[in-house]
Protein backbone atom coordinates (compact mmCIF):
# COMPACT_ATOMS: atom_id res chain seq x y z
CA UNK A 1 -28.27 2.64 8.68
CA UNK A 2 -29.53 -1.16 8.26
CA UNK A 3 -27.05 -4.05 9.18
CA UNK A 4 -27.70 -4.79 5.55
CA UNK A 5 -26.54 -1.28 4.43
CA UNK A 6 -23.53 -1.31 6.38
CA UNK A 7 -22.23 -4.99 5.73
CA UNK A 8 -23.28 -3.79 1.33
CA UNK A 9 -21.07 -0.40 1.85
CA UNK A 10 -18.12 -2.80 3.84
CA UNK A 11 -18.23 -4.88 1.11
CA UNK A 12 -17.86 -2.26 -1.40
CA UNK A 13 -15.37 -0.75 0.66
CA UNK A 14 -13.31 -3.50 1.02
CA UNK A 15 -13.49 -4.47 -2.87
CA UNK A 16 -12.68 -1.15 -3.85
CA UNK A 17 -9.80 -1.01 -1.55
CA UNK A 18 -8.03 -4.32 -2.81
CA UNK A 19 -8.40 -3.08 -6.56
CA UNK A 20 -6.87 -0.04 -5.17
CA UNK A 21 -4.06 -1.79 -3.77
CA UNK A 22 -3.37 -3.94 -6.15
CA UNK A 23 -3.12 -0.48 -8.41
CA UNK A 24 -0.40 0.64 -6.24
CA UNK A 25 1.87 -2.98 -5.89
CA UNK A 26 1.44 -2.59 -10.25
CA UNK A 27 2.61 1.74 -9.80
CA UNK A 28 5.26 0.17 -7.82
CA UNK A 29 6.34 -2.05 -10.30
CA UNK A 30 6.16 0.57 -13.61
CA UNK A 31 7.70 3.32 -11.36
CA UNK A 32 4.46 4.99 -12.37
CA UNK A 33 5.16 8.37 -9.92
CA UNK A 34 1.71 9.86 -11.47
CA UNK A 35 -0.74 7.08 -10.22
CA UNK A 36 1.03 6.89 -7.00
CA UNK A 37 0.97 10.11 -6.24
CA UNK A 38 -2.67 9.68 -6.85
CA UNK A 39 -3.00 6.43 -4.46
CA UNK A 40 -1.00 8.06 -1.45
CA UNK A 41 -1.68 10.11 0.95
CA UNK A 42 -0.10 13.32 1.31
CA UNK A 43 0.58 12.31 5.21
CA UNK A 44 2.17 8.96 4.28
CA UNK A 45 4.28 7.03 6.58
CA UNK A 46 5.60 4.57 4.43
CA UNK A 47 8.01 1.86 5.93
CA UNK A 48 10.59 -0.45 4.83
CA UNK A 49 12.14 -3.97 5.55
CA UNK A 50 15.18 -2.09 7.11
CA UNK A 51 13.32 -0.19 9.23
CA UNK A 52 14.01 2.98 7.37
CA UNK A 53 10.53 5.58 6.98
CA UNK A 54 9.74 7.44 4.30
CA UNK A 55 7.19 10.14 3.22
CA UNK A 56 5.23 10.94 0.30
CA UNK A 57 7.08 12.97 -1.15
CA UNK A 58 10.97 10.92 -0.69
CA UNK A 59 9.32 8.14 -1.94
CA UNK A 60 8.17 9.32 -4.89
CA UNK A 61 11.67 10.88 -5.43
CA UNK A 62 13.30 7.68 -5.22
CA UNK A 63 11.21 6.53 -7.63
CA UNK A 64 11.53 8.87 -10.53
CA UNK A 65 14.81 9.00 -10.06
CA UNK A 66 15.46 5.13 -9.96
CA UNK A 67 17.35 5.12 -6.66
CA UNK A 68 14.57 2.80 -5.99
CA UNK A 69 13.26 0.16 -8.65
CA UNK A 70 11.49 -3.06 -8.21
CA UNK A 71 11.97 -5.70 -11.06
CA UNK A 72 9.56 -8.40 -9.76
CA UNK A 73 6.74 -7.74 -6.96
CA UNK A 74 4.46 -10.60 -6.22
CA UNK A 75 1.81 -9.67 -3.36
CA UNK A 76 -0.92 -11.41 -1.71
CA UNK A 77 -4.12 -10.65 0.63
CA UNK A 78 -4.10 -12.64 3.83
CA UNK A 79 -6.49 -10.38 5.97
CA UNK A 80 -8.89 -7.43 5.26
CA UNK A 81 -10.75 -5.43 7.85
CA UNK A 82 -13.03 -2.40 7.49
CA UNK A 83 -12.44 -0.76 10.96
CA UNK A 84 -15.31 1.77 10.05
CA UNK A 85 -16.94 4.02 7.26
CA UNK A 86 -12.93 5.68 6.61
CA UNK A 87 -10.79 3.27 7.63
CA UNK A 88 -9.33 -0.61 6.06
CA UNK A 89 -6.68 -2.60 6.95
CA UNK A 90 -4.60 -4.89 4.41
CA UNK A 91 -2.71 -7.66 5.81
CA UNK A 92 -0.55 -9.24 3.39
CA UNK A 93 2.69 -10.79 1.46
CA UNK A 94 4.96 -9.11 -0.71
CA UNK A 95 7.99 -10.93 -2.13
CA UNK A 96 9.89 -8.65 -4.37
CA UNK A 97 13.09 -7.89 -6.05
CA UNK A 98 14.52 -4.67 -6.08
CA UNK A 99 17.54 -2.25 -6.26
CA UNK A 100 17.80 0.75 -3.20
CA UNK A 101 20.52 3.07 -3.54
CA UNK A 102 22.58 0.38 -5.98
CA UNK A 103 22.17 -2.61 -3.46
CA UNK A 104 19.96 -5.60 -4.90
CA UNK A 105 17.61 -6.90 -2.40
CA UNK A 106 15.55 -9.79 -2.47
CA UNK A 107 12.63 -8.81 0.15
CA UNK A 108 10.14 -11.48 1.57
CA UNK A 109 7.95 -10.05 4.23
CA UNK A 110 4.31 -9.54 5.64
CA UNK A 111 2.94 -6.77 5.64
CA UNK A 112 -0.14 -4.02 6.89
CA UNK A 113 -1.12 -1.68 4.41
CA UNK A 114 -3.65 1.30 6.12
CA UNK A 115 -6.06 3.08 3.63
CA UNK A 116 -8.14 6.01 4.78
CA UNK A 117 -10.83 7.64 2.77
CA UNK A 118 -8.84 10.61 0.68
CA UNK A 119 -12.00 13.00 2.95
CA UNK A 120 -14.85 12.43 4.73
CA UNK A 121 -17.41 12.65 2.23
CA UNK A 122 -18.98 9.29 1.93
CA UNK A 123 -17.91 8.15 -1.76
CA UNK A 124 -14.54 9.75 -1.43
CA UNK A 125 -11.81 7.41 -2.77
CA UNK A 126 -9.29 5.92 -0.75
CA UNK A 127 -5.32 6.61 -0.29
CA UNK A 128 -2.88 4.64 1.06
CA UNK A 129 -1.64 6.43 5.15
CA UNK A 130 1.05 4.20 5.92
CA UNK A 131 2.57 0.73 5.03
CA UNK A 132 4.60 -1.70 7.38
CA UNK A 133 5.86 -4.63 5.81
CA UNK A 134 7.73 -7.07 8.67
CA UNK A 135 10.71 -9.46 6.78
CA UNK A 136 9.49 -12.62 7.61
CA UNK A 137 12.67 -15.36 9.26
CA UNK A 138 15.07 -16.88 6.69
CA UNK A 139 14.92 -21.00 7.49
């Protein structure tokens, strides 16, 4: 494959990926459990502020059942890198308000968001592997 080629799919990658994940901040936000269960991956690793680690499928639980709800989720792109044909990395902000388990939380943090291709067929779609988000200091 030409340089060209490869920096055109990259590009396309990495557009297609940031629509993607802005999809998923918005499925956050609705509690939509039927496009997120179309954005993650079945192998997710998906991490919180408190350093708790959920999979796919608690998650999504605590989502349609409300034991987890945001009510404002702002997010930002700071960093994108396409590590190769199946792999981008999203570093970014999120600064949300929420309600876990009947505790209000006000969450500020950075975070890395990993997306894999959903199989290896070139012009697969992308899903969401794990998410890290890092609360950033209170000055």
């Amino acid at each position: 494959m030409s340089d060209d080629k490869r920096n055109d799919t990259a590009a396309a990658d990495r557009e297609r990926v940031l629509a993607l994940d802005a999809e998923r901040y918005a499925a956050f936000l609705g509690s939509d459990v039927g496009r997120l269960d179309q954005l993650l991956d079945d192998r997710l690793g998906y991490g919180h502020s408190n350093t708790l680690r959920d999979t796919k499928a608690a998650l999504l639980d605590k989502l349609a059942s409300g034991s987890l709800r945001y009510s404002r989720l702002d997010h930002g792109v700071l960093d994108v890198t396409v590590a190769n044909a199946d792999t981008v990395l999203v570093h970014g902000t999120m600064n949300a308000s929420a309600v876990s388990a009947g505790t209000a939380l006000e969450l500020d943090s950075v975070t890395l968001s990993v997306w894999v291709r959903a199989d290896a067929r070139a012009g697969a779609d992308w899903r969401l592997l794990a998410f890290q988000p890092t609360p950033r200091p209170k000055v």
